[in-house]
Protein backbone atom coordinates (compact mmCIF):
# COMPACT_ATOMS: atom_id res chain seq x y z
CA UNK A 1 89.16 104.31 142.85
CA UNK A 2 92.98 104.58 141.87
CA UNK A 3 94.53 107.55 141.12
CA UNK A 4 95.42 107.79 137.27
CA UNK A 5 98.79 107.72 136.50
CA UNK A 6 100.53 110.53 134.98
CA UNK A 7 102.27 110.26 131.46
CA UNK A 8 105.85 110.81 131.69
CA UNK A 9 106.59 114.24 129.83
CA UNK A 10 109.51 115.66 127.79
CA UNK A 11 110.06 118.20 130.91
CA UNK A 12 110.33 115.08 133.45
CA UNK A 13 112.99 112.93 130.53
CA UNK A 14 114.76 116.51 130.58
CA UNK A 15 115.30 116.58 134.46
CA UNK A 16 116.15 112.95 134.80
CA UNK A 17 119.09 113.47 131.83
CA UNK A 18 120.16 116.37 133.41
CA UNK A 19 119.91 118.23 129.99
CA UNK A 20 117.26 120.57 127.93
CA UNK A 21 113.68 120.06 126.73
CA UNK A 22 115.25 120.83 123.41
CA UNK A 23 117.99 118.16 123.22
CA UNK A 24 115.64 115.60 124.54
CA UNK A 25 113.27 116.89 121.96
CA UNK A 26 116.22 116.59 119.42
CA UNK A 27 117.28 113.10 120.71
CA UNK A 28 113.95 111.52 120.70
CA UNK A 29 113.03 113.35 117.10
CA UNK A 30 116.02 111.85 115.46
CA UNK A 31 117.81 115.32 115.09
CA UNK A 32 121.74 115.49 114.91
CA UNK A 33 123.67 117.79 117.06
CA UNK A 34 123.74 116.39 120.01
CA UNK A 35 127.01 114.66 121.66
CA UNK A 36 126.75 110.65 122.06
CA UNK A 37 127.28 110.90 125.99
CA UNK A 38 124.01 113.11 126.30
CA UNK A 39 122.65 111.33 123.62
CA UNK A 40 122.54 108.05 125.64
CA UNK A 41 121.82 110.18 129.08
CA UNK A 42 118.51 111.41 127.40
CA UNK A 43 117.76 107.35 125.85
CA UNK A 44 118.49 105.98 129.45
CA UNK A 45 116.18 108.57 130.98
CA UNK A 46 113.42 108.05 128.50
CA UNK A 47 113.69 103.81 129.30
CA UNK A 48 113.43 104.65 132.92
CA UNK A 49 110.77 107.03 132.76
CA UNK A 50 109.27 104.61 130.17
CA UNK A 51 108.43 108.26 128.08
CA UNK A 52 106.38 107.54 124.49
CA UNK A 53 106.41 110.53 122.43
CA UNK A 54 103.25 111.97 121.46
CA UNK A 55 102.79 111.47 117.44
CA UNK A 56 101.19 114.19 116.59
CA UNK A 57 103.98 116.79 118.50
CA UNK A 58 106.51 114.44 116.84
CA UNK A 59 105.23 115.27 113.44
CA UNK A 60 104.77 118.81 113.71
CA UNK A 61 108.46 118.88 114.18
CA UNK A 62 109.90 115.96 112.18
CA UNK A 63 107.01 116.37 109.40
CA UNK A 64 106.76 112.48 109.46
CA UNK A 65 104.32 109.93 110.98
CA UNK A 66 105.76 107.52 110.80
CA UNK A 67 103.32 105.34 109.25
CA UNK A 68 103.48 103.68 105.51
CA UNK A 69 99.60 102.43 103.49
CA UNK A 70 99.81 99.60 102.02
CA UNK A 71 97.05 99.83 99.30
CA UNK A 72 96.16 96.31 97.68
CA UNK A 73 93.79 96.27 94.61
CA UNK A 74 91.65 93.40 95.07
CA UNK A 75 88.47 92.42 96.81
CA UNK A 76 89.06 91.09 100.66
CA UNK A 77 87.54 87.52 99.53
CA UNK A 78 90.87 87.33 97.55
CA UNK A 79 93.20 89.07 99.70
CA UNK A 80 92.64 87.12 103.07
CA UNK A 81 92.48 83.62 101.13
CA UNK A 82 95.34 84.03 98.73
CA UNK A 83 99.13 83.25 100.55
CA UNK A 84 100.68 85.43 98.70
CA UNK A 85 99.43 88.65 100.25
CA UNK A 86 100.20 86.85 103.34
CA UNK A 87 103.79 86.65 102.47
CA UNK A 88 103.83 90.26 101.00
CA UNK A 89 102.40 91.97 103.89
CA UNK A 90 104.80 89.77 106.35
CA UNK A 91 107.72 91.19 104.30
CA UNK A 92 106.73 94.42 104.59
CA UNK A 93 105.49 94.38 108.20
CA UNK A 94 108.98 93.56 109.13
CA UNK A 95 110.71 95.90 107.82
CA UNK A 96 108.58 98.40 108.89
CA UNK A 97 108.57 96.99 112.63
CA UNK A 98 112.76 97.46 112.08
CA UNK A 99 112.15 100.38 110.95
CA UNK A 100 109.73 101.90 113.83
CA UNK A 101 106.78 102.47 111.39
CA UNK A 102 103.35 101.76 111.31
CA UNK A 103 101.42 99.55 108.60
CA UNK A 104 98.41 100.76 107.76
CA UNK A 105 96.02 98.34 105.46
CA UNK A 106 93.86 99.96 102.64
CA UNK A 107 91.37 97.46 100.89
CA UNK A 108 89.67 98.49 97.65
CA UNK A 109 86.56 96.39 97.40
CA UNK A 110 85.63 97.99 93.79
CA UNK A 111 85.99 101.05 92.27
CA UNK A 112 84.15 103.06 94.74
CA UNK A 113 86.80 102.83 96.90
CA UNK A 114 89.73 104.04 94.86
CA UNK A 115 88.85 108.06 95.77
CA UNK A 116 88.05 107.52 99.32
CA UNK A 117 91.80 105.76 99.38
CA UNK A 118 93.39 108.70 97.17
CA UNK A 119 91.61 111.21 100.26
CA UNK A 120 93.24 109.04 102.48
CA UNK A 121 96.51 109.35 101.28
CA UNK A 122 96.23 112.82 100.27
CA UNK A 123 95.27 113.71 104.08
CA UNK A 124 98.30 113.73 105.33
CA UNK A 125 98.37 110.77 107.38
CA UNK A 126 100.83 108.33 106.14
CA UNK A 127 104.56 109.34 104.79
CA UNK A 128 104.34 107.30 101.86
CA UNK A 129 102.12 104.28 100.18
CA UNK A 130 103.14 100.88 99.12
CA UNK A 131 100.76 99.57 95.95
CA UNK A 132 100.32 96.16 94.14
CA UNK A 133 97.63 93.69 92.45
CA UNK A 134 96.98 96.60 90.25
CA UNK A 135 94.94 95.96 87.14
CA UNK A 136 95.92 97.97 83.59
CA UNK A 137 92.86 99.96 83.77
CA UNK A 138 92.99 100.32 87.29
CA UNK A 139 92.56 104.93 88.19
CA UNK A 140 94.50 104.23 91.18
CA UNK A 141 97.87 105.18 90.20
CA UNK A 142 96.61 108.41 88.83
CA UNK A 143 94.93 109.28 91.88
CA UNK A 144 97.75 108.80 94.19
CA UNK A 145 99.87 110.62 92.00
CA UNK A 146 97.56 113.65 92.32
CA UNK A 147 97.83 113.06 96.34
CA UNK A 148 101.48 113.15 95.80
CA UNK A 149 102.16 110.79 98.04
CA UNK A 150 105.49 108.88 97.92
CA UNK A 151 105.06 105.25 95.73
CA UNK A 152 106.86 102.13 95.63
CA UNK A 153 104.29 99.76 93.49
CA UNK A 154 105.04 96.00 93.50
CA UNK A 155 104.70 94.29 89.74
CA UNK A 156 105.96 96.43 86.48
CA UNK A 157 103.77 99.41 85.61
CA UNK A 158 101.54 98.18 82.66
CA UNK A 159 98.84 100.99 83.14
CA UNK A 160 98.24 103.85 80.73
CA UNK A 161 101.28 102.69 78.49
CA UNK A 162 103.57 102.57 82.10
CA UNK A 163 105.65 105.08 83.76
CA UNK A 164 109.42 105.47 83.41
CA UNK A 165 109.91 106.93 86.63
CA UNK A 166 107.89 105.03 88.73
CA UNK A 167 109.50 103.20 91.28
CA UNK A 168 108.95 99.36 91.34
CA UNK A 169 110.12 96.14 92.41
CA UNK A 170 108.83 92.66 90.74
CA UNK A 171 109.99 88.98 90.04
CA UNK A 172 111.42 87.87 86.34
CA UNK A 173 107.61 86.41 85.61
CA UNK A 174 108.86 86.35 81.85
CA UNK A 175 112.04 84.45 82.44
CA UNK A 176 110.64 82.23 85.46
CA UNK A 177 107.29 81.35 82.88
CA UNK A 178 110.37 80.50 80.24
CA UNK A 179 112.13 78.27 82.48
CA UNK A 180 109.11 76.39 83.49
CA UNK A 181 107.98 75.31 79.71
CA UNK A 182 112.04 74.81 78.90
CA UNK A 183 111.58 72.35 81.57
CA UNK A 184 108.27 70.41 80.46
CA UNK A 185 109.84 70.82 76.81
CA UNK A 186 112.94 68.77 78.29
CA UNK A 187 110.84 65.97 79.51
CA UNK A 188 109.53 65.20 76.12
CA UNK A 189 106.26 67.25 76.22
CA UNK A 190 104.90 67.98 73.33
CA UNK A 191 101.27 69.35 73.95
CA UNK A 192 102.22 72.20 76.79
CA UNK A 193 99.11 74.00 77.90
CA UNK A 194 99.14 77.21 79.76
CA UNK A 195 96.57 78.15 81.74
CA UNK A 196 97.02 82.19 82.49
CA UNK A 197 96.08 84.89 85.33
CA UNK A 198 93.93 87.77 84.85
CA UNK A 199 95.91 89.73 81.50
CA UNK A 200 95.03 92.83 82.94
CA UNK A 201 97.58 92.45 85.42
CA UNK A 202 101.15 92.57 83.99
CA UNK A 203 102.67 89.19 85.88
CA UNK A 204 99.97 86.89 83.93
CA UNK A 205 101.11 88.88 80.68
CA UNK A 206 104.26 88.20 81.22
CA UNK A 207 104.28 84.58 82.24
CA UNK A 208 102.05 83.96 78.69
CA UNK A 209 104.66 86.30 77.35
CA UNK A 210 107.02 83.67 78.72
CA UNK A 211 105.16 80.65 77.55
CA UNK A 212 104.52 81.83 74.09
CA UNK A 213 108.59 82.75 73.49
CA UNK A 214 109.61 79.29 74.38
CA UNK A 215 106.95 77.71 72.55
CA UNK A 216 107.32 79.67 69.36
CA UNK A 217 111.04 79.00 69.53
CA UNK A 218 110.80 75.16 69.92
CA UNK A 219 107.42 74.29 67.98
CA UNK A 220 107.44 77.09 65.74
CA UNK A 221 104.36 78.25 66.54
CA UNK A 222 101.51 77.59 69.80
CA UNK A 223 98.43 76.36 69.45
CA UNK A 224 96.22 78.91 70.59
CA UNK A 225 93.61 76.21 71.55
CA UNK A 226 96.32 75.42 74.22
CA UNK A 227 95.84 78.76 76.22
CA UNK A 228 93.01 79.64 78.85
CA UNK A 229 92.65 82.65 80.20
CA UNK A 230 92.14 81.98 84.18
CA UNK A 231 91.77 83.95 87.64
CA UNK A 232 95.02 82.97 89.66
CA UNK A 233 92.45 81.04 91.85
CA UNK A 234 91.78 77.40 92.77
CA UNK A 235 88.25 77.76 91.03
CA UNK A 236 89.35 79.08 88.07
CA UNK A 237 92.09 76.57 87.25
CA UNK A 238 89.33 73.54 87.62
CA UNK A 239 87.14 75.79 85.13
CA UNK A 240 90.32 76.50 82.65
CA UNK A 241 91.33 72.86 83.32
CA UNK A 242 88.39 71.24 82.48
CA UNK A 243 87.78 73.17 79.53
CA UNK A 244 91.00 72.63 78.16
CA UNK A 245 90.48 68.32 78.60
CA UNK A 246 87.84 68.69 76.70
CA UNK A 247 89.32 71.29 74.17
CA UNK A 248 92.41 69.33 73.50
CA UNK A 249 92.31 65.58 75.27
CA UNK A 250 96.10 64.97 74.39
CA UNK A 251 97.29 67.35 76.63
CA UNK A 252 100.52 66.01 78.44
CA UNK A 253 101.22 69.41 80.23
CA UNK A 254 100.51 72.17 81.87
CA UNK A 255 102.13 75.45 82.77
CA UNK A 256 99.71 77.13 85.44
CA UNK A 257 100.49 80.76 86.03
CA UNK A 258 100.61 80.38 89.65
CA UNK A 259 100.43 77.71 92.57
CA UNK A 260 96.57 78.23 93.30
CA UNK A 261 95.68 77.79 89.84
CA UNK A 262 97.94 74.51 89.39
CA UNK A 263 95.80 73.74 92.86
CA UNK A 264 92.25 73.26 91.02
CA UNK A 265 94.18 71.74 87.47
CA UNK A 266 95.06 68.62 89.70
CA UNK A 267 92.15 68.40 91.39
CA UNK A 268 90.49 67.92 87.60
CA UNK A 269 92.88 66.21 86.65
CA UNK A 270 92.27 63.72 89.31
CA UNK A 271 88.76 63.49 88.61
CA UNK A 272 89.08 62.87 84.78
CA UNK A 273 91.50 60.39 85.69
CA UNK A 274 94.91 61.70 84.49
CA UNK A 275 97.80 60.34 86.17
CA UNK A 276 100.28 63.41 87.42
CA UNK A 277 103.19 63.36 85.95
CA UNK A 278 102.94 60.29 84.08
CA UNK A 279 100.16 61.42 81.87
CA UNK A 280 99.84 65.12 82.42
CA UNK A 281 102.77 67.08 84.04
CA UNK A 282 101.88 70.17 85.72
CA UNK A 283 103.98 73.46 86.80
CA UNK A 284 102.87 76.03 88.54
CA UNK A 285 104.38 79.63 89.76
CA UNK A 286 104.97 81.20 93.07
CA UNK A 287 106.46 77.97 95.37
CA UNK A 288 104.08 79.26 98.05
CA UNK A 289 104.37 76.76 100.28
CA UNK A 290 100.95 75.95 102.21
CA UNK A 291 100.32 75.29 98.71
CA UNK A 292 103.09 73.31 97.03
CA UNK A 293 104.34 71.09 99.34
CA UNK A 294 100.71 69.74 100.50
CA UNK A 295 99.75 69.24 96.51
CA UNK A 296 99.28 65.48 95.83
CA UNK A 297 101.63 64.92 94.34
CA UNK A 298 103.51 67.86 95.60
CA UNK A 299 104.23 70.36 93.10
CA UNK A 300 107.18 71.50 90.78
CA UNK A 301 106.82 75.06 90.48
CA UNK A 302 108.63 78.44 89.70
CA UNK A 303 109.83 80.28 92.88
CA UNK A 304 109.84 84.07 93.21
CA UNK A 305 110.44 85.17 97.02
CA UNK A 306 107.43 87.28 97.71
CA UNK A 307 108.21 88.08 101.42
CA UNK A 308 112.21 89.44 99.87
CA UNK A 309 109.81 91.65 97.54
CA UNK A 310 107.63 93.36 100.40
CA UNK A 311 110.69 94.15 102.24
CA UNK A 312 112.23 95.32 99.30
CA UNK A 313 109.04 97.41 98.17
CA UNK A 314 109.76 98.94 101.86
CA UNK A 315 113.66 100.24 101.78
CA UNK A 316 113.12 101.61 98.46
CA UNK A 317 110.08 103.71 99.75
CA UNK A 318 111.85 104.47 103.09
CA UNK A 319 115.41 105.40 101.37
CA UNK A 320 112.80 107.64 99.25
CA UNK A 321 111.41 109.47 102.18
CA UNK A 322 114.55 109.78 103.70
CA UNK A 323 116.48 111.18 100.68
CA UNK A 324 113.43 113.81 100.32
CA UNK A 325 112.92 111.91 96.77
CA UNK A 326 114.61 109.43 94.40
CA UNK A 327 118.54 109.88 94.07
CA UNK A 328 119.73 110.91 91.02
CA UNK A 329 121.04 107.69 89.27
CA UNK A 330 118.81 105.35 91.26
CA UNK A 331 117.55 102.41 89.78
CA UNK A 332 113.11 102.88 89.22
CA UNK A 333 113.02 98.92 89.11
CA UNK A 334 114.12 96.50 90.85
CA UNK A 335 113.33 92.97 89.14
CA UNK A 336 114.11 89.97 91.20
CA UNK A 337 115.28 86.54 90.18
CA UNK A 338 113.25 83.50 90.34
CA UNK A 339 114.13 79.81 90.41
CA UNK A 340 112.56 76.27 89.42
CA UNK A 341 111.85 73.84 92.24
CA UNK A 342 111.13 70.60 90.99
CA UNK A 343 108.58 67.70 93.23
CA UNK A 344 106.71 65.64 91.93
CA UNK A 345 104.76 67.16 89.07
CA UNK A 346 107.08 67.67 86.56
């Protein structure tokens, strides 16, 4: 049998560099006070030695661990068939990567979950949490506050009324979901549906919010028959779909409050024969692209860049940690712009 082989140690990076366990402890910790030319003896010895510092000594002495949650509200059946958590978590995983931090995934199936997550976080083992999909009625922002735990949440605060200091990033769902009808209007539509996402979540309020302002300036007033609520999933926009065919048959367009959604319109659309965009035009929200481009026909739709907003969601809650807290002055929000992209659809 082989002999094991021995970890490299701070003591053995020390003798290599030539220099003391506590500058290489300094050097490898991040600390300042040390001069460049031992600074890069110490980083030379600790490639050659191929040294990894042990995590938990690191955080004794740095406090951190270098390690961020990323907590998403929803079920896994949602989270690992939906792109846009896809997108979100590839954001985020590369800035942490840049960053030399860990991701660690917390899923809440239902409620049950929410306090083994807040004993999680309050535990001590990640510096900070990264939060979205959250629901208005959802407890989980009130129990990571009590773990007081760092939070950057992605989507506006809607829960309990909303907080002014919590720290945020999100897309313009209001102006993108104005843009989008603007458009349909322009094309001589006359009979815009909308079909919305859950309206406990602030984007689907938002985009209705959206829907509502453009129709009330242009028609006076909507037709409320010409709304479905909806699940911002493929099965729920052939549901909302069909029901709103048979609702209102002179439908000539819809606004679907995101890509998946528009996904099961067209497919009932297809089925009841309506011709896309001659009889029915269609725009949805997201431009997630496994999605929109593979459409038949492919589809015009609002694009907010959900991989810019996980990395974003990231240097805010990193800048955080590394301030000690928010700087005075800072910005709580940070509301991204989003941008038409017209196919074939509309």
């Amino acid at each position: 049998m082989s002999e094991a082989v021995s970890r490299p140690t701070l003591e053995a990076v020390a003798a290599r560099a030539g220099v003391s366990r506590a500058t290489v402890s300094r050097v490898v910790n991040g600390g300042d006070g040390v001069r460049e030319p031992l600074v890069e003896r110490v980083r030379r010895a600790v490639e050659e030695l191929g040294y990894v510092p042990n995590q938990a000594a690191r955080s004794l002495v740095t406090r951190r661990h270098d390690a961020v949650a990323v907590v998403i509200a929803e079920p896994e059946t949602r989270i690992f068939t939906d792109p846009f958590f896809a997108l979100q978590l590839r954001g985020i995983s590369k800035e942490l990567t840049a960053q030399d931090s860990q991701l660690v995934l917390l899923l809440t199936e239902g409620r049950d979950d929410h306090a083994r997550v807040a004993r999680y976080l309050a535990g001590g083992h990640v510096d900070g949490a990264l939060v979205f999909s959250l629901h208005l009625d959802d407890p989980l922002p009130g129990l990571i506050e009590g773990a007081g735990v760092p939070t950057v949440f992605g989507g506006r605060p809607g829960w309990g009324g909303g907080s002014n200091t919590a720290l945020y990033v999100d897309s313009d769902n209001r102006g993108g979901a104005e843009d989008a009808v603007r458009h349909l209007v322009g094309l001589g539509r006359t009979r815009i549906a909308h079909i919305t996402g859950p309206l406990d979540q602030t984007s689907a309020a938002d985009r209705l919010q959206g829907y509502l302002d453009v129709m009330g300036e242009v028609m006076g007033e909507s037709d409320p028959r010409l709304v479905v609520a909806s699940d911002f999933t493929p099965a729920g926009g052939e549901r909302a779909m069909g029901e709103l065919l048979d609702r209102c048959p002179d439908v000539d367009a819809v606004f679907a409050a995101n890509d998946l959604t528009a996904l099961g319109a067209l497919r009932v659309l297809r089925e009841r024969g309506r011709r896309v965009p001659e009889d029915v035009a269609v725009i949805g929200f997201d431009d997630v692209l496994p999605v929109a481009e593979q459409t038949e026909p492919p589809l015009t739709t609002v694009r907010q860049d959900i991989e810019e907003m996980g990395r974003l969601m990231t240097r805010l809650l990193l800048s955080t940690l590394t301030r000690g807290g928010p700087a005075v002055g800072a910005p709580a929000a940070v509301v991204l712009p989003t941008t038409l992209v017209r196919r074939a659809t509309a």
